[in-house]
PDB file of N, CA and C in Angstrom:
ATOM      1  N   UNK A   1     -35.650  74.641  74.642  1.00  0.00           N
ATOM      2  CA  UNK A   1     -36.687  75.390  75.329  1.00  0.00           C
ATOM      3  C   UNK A   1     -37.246  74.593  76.508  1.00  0.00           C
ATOM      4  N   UNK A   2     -37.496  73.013  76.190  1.00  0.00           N
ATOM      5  CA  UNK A   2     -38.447  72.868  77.095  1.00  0.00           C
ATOM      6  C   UNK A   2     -37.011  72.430  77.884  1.00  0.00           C
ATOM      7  N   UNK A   3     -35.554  72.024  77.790  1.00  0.00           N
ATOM      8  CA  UNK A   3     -34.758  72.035  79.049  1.00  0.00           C
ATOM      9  C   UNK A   3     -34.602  73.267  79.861  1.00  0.00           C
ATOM     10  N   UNK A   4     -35.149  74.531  79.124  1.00  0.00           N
ATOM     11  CA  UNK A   4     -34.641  75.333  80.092  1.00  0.00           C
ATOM     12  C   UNK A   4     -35.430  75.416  81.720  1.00  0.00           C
ATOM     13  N   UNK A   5     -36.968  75.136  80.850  1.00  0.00           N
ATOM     14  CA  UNK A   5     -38.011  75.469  81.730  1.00  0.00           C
ATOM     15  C   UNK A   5     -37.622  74.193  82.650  1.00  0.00           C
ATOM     16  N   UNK A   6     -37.020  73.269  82.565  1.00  0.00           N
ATOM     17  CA  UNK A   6     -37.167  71.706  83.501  1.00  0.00           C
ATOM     18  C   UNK A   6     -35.871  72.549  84.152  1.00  0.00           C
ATOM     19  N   UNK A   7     -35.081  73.211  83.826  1.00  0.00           N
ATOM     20  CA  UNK A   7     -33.934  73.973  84.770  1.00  0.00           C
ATOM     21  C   UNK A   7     -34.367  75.105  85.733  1.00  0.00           C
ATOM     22  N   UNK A   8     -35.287  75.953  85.301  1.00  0.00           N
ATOM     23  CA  UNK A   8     -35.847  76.822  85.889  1.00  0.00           C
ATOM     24  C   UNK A   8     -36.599  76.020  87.003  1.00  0.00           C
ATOM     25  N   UNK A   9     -37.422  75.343  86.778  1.00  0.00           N
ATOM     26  CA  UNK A   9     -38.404  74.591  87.972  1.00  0.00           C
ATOM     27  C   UNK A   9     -37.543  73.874  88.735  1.00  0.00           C
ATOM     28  N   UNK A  10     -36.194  72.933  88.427  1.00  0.00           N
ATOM     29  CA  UNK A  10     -35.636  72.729  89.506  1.00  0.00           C
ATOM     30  C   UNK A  10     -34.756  73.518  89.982  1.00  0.00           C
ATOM     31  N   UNK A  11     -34.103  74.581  89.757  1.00  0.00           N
ATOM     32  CA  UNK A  11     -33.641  75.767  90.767  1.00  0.00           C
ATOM     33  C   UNK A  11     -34.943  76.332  91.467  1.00  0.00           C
ATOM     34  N   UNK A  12     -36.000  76.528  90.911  1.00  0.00           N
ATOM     35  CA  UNK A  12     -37.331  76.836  91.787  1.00  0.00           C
ATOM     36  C   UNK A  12     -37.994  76.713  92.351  1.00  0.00           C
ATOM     37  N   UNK A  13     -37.842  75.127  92.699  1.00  0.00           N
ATOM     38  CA  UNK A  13     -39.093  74.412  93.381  1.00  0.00           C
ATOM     39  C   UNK A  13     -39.613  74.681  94.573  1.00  0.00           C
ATOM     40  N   UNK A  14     -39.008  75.564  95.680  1.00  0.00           N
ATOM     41  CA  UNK A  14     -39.109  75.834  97.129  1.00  0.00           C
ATOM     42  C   UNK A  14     -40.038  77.053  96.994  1.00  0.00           C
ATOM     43  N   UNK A  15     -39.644  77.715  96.005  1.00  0.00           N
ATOM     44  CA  UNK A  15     -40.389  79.128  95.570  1.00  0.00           C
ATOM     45  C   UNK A  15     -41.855  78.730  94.734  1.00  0.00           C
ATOM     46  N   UNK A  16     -41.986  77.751  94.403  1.00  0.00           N
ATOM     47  CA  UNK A  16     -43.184  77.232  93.522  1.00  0.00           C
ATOM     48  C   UNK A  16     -44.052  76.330  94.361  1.00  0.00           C
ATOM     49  N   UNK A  17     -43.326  75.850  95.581  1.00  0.00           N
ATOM     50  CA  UNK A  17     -44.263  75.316  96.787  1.00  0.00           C
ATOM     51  C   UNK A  17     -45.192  76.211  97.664  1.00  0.00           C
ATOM     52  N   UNK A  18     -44.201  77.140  97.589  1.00  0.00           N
ATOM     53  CA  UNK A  18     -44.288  78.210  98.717  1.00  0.00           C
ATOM     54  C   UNK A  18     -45.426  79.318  97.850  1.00  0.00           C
ATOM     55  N   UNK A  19     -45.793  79.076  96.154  1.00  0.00           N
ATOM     56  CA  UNK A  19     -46.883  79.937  95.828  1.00  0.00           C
ATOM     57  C   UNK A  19     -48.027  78.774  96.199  1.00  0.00           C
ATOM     58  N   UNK A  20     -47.837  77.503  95.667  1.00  0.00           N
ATOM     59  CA  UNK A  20     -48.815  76.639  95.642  1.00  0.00           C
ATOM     60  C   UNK A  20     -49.900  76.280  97.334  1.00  0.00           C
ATOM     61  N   UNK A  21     -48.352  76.780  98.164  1.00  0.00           N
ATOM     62  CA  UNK A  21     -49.150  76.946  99.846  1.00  0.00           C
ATOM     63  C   UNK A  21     -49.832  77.811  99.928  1.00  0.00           C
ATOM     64  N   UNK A  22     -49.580  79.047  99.363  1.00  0.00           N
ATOM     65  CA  UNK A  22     -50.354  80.788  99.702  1.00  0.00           C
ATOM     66  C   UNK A  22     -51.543  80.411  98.947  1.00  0.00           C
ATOM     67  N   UNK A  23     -51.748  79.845  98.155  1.00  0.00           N
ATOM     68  CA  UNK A  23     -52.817  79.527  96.974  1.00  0.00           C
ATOM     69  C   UNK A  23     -54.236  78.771  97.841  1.00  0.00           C
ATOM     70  N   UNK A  24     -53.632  77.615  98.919  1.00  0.00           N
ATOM     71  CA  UNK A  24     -54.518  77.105  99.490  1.00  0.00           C
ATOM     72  C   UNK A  24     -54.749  77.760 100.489  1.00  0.00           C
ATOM     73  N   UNK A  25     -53.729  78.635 101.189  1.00  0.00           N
ATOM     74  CA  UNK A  25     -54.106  79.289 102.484  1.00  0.00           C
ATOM     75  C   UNK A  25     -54.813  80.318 102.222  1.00  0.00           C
ATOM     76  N   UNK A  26     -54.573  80.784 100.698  1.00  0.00           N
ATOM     77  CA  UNK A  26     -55.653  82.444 100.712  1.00  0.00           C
ATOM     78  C   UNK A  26     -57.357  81.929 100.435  1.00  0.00           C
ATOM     79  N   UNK A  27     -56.828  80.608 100.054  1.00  0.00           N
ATOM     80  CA  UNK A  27     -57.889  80.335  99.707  1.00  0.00           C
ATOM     81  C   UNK A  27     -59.206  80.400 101.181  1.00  0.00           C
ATOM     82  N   UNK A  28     -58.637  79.580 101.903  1.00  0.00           N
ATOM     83  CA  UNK A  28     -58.881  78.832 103.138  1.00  0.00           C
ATOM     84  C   UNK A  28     -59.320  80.161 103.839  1.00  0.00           C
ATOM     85  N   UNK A  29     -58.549  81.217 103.891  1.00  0.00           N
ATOM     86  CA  UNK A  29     -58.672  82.543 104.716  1.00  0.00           C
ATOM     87  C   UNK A  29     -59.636  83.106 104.110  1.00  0.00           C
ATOM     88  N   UNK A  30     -59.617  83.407 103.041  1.00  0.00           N
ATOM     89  CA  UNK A  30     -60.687  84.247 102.160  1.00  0.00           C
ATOM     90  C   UNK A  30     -62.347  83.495 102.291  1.00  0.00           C
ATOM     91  N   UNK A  31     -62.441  82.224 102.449  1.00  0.00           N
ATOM     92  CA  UNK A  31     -63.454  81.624 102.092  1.00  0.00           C
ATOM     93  C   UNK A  31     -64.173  82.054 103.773  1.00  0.00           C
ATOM     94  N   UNK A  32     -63.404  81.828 104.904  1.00  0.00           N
ATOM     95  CA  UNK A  32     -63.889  82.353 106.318  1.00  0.00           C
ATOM     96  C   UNK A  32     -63.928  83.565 106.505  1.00  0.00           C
ATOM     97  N   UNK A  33     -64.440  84.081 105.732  1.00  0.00           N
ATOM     98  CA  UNK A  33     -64.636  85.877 105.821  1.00  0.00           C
ATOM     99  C   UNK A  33     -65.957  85.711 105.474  1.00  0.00           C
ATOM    100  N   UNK A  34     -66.646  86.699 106.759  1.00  0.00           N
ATOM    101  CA  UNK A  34     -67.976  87.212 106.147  1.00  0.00           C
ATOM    102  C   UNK A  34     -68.567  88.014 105.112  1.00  0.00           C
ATOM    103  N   UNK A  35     -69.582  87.953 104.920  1.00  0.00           N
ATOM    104  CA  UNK A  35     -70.246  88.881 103.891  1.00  0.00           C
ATOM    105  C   UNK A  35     -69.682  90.033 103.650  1.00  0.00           C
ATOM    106  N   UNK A  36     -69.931  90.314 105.403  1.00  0.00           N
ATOM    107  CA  UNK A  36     -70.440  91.930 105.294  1.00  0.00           C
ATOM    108  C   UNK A  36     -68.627  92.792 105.217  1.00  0.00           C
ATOM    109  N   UNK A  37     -67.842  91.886 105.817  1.00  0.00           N
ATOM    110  CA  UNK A  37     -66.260  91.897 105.879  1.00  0.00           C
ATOM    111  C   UNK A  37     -65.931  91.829 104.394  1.00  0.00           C
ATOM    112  N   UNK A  38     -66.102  91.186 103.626  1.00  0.00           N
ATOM    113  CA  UNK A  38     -65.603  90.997 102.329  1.00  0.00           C
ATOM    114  C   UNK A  38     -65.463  92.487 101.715  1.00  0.00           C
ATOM    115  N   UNK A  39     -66.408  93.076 101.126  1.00  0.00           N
ATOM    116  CA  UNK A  39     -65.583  94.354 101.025  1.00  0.00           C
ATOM    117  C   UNK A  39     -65.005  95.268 101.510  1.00  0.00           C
ATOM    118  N   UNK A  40     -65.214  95.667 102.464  1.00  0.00           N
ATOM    119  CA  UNK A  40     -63.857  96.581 102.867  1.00  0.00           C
ATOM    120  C   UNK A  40     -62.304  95.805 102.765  1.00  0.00           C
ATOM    121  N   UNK A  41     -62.562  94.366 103.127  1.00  0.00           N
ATOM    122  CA  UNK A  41     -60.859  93.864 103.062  1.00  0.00           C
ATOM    123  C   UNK A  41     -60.446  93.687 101.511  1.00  0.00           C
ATOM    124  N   UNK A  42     -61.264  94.018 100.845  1.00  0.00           N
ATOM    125  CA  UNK A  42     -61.148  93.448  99.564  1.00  0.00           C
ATOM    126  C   UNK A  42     -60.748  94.734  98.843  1.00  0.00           C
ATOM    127  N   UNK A  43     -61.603  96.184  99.048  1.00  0.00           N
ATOM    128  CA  UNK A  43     -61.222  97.417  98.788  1.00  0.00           C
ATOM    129  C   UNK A  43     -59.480  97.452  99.387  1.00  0.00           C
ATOM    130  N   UNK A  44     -59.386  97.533 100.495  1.00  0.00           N
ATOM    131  CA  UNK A  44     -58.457  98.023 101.101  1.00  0.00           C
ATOM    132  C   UNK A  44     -56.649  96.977 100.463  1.00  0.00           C
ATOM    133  N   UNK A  45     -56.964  95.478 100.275  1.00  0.00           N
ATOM    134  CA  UNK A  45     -56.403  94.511  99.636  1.00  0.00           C
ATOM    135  C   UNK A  45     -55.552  94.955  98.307  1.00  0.00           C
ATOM    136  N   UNK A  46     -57.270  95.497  97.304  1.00  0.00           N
ATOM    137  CA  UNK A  46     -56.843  96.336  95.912  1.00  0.00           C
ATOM    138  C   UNK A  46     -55.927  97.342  96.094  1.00  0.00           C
ATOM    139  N   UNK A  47     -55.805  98.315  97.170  1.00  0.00           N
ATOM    140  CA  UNK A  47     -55.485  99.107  96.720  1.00  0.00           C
ATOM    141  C   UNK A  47     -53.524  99.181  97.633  1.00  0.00           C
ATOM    142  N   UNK A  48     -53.300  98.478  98.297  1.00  0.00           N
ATOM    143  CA  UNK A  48     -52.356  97.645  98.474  1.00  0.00           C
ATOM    144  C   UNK A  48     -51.768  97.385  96.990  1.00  0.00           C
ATOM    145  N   UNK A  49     -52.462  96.613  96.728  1.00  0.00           N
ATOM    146  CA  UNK A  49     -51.912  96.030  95.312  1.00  0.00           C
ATOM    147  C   UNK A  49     -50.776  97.708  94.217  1.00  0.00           C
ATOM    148  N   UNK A  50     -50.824  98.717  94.942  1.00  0.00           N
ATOM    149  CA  UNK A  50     -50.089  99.660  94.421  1.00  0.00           C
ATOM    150  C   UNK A  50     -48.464  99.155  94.351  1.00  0.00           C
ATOM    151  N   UNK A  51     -48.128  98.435  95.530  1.00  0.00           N
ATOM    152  CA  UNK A  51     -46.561  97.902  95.786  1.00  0.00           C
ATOM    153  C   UNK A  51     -46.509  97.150  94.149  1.00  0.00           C
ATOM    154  N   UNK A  52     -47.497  96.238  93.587  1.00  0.00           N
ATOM    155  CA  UNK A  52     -47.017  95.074  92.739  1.00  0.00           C
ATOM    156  C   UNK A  52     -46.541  96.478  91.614  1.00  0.00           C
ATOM    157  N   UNK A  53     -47.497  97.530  91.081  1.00  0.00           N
ATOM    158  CA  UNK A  53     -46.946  98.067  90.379  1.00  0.00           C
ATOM    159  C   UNK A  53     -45.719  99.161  90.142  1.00  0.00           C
ATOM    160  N   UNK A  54     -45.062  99.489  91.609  1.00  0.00           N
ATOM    161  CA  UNK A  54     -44.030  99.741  91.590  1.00  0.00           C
ATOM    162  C   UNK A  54     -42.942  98.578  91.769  1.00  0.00           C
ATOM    163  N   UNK A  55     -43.671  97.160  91.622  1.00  0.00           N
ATOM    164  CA  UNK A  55     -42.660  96.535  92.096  1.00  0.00           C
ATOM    165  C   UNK A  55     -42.179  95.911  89.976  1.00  0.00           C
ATOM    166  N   UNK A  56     -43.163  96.301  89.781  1.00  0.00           N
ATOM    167  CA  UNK A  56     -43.283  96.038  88.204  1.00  0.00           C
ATOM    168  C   UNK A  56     -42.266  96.812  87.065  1.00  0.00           C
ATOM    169  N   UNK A  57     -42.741  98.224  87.860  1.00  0.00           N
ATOM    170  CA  UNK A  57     -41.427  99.557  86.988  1.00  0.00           C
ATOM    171  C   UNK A  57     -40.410  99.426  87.445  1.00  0.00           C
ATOM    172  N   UNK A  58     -40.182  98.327  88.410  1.00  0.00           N
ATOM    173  CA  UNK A  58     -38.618  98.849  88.995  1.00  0.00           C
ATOM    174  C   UNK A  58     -37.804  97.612  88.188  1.00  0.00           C
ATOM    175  N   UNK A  59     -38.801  96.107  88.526  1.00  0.00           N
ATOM    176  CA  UNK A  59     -38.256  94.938  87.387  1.00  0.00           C
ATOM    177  C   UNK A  59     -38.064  95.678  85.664  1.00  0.00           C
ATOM    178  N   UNK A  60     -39.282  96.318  84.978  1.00  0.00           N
ATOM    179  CA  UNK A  60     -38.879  96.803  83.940  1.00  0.00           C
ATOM    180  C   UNK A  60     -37.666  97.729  83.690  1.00  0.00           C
ATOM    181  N   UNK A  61     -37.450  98.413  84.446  1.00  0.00           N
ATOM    182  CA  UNK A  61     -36.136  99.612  84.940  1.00  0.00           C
ATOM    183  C   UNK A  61     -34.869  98.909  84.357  1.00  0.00           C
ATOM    184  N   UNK A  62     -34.679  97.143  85.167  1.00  0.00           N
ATOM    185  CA  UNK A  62     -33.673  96.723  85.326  1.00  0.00           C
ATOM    186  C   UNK A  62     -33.735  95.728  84.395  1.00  0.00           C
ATOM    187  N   UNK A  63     -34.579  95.333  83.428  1.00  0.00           N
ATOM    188  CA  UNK A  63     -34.589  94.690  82.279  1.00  0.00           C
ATOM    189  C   UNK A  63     -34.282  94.917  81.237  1.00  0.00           C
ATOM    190  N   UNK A  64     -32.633  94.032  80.253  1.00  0.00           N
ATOM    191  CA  UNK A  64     -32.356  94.368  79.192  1.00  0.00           C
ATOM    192  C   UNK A  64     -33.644  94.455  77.866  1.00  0.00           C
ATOM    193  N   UNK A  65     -33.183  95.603  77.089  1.00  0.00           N
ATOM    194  CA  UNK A  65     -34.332  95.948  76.202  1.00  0.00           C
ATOM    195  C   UNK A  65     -34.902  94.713  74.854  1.00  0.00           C
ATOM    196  N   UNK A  66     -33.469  93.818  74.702  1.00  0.00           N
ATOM    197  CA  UNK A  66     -33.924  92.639  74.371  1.00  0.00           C
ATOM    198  C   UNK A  66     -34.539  92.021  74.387  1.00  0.00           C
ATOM    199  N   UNK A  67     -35.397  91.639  76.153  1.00  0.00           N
ATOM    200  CA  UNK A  67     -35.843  90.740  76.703  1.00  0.00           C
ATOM    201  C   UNK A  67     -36.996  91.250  76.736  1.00  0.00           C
ATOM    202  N   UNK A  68     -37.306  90.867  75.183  1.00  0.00           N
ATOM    203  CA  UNK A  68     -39.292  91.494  75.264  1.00  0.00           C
ATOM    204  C   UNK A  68     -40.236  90.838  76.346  1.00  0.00           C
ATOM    205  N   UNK A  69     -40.335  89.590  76.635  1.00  0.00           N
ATOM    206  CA  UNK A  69     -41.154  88.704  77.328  1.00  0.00           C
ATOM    207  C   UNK A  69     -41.241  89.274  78.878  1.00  0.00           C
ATOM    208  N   UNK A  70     -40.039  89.723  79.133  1.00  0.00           N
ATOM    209  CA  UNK A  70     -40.115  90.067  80.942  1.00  0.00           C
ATOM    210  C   UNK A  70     -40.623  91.590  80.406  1.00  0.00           C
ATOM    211  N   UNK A  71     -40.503  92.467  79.704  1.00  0.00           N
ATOM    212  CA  UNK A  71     -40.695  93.804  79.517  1.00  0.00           C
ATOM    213  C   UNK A  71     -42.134  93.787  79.073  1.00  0.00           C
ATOM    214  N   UNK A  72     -42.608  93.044  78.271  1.00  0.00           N
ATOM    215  CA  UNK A  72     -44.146  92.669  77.996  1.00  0.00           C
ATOM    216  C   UNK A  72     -44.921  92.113  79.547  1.00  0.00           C
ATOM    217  N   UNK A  73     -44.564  91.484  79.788  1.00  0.00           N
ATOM    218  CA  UNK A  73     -44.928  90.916  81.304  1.00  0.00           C
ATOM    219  C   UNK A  73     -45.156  92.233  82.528  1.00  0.00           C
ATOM    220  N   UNK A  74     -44.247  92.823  82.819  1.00  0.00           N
ATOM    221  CA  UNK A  74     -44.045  93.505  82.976  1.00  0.00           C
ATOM    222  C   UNK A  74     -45.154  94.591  82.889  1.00  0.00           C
ATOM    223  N   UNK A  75     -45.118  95.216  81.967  1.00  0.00           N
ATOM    224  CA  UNK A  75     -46.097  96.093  81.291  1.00  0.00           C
ATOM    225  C   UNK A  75     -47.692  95.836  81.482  1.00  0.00           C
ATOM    226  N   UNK A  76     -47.907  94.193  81.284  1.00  0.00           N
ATOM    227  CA  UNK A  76     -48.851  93.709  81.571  1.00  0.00           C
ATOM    228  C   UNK A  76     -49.439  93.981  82.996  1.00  0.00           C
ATOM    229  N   UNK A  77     -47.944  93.305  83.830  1.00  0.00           N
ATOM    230  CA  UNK A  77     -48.653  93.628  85.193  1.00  0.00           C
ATOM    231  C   UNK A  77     -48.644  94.878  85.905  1.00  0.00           C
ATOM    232  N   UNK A  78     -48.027  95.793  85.326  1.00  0.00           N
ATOM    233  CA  UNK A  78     -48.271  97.531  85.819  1.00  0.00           C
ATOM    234  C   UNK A  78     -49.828  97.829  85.080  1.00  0.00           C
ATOM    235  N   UNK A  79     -50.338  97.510  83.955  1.00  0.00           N
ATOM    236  CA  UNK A  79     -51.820  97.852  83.421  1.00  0.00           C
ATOM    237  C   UNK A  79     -52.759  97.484  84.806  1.00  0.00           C
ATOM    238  N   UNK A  80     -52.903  95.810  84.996  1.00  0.00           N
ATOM    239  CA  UNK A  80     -53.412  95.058  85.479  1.00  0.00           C
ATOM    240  C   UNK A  80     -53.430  95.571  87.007  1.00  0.00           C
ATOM    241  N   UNK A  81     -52.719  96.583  87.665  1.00  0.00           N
ATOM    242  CA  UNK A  81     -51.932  96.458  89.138  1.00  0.00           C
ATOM    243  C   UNK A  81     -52.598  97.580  88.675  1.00  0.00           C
ATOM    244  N   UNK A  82     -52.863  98.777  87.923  1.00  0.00           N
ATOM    245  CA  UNK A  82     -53.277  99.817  87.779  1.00  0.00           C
ATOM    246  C   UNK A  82     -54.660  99.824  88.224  1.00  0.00           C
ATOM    247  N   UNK A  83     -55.324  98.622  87.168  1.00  0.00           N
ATOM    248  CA  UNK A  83     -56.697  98.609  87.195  1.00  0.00           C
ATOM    249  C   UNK A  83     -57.202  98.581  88.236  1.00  0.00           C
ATOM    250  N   UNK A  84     -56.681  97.384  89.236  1.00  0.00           N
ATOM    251  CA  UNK A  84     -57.057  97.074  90.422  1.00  0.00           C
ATOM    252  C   UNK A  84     -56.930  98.303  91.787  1.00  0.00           C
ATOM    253  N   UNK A  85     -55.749  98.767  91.578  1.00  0.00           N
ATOM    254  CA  UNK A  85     -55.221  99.956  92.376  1.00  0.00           C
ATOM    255  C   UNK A  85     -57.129 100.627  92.364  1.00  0.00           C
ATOM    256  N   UNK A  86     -57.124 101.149  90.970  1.00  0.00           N
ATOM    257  CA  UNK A  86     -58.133 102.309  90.650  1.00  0.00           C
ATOM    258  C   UNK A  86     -59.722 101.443  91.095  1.00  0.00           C
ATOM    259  N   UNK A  87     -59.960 100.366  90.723  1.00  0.00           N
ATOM    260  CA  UNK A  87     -61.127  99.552  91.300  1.00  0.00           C
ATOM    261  C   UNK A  87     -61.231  99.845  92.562  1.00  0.00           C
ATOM    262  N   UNK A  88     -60.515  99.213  93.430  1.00  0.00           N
ATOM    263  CA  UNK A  88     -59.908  99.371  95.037  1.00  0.00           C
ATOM    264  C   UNK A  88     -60.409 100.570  95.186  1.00  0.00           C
ATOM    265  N   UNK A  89     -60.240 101.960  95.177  1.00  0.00           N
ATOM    266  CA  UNK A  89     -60.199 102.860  95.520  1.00  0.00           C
ATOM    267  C   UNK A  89     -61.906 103.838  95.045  1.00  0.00           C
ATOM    268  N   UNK A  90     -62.124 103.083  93.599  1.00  0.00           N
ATOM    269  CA  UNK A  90     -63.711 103.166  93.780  1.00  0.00           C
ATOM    270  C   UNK A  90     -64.371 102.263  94.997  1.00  0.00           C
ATOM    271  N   UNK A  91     -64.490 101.037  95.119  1.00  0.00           N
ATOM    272  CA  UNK A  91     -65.148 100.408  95.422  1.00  0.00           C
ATOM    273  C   UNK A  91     -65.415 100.808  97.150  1.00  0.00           C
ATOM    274  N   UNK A  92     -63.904 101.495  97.722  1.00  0.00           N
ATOM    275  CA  UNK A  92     -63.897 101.691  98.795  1.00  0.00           C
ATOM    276  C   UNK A  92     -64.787 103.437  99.167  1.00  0.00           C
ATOM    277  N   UNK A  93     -64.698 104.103  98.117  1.00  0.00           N
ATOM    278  CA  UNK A  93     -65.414 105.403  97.905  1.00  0.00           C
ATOM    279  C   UNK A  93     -66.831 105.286  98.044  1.00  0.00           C
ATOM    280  N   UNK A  94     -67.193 103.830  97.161  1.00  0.00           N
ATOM    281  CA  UNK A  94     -68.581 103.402  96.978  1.00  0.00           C
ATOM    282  C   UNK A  94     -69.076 103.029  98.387  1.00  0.00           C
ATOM    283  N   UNK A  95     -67.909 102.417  98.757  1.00  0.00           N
ATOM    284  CA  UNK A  95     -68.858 102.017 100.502  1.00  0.00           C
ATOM    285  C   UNK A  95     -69.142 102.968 101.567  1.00  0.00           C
ATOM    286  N   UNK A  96     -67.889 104.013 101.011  1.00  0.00           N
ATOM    287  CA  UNK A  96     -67.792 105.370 102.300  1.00  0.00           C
ATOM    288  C   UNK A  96     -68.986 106.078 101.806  1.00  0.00           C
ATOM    289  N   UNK A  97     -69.743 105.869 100.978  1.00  0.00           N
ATOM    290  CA  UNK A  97     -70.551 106.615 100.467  1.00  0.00           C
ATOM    291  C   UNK A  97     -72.185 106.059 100.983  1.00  0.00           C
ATOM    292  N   UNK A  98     -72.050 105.140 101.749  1.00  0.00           N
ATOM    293  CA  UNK A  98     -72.981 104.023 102.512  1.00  0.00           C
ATOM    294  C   UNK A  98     -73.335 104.693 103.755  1.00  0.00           C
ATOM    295  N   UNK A  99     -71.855 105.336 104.350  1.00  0.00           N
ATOM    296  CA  UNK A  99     -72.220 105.497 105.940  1.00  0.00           C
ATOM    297  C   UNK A  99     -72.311 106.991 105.849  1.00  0.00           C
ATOM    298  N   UNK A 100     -72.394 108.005 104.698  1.00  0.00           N
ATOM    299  CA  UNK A 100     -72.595 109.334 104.934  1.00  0.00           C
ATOM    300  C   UNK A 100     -74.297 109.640 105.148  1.00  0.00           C
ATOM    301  N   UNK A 101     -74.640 110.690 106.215  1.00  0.00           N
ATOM    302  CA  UNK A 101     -75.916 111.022 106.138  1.00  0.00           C
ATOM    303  C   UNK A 101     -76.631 111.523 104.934  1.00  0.00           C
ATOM    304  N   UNK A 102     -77.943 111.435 104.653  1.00  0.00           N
ATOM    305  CA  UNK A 102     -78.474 111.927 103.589  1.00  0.00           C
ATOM    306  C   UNK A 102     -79.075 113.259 104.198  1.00  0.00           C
ATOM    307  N   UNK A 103     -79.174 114.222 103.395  1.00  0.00           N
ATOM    308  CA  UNK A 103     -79.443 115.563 103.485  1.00  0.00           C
ATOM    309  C   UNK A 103     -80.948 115.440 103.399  1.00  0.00           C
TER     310      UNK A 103
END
């Protein structure tokens, strides 16, 4: 077990740099955003996040039924990609609901 994972990380390592860079740069980007900017990019961000969960059914699609762990995973992140989708899309309702006139 634990050789596989020391096999996996070194066929991976360019791909595991390359999350560990996005990690500091979203960081770095996100932190220079204003207040008043933060939600709408953050609504609009969530609901983006729709790609991860088709990108989720299409990995499950092509996953042998054996392989509970990627099909659990999987599953996990279509719930999770759901939630956010549906957050996103309140939160952005909630703000459009800021600039309508009151009667």
């Amino acid at each position: 077990m634990f050789s596989e994972i020391l096999t996996f990380l070194g066929e991976n390592i360019q791909m595991i740099y390359i999350i560990i860079l996005s990690v500091f740069v979203g960081v770095e980007v996100i932190g220079k955003v204003p207040a008043v900017l933060h939600t709408p990019l953050m609504s609009g961000a969530n609901a983006i996040h729709g790609v991860v969960i088709v990108g989720a059914i299409i990995v499950m699609l092509n996953t042998p039924a054996e392989n509970i762990l990627a099909l659990a995973l999987g599953f996990v992140a279509v719930v999770f990609g759901t939630l956010n989708v549906v957050g996103g899309f309140a939160v952005t309702d909630r703000m459009l609901e800021m600039f309508k006139k009151k009667k």
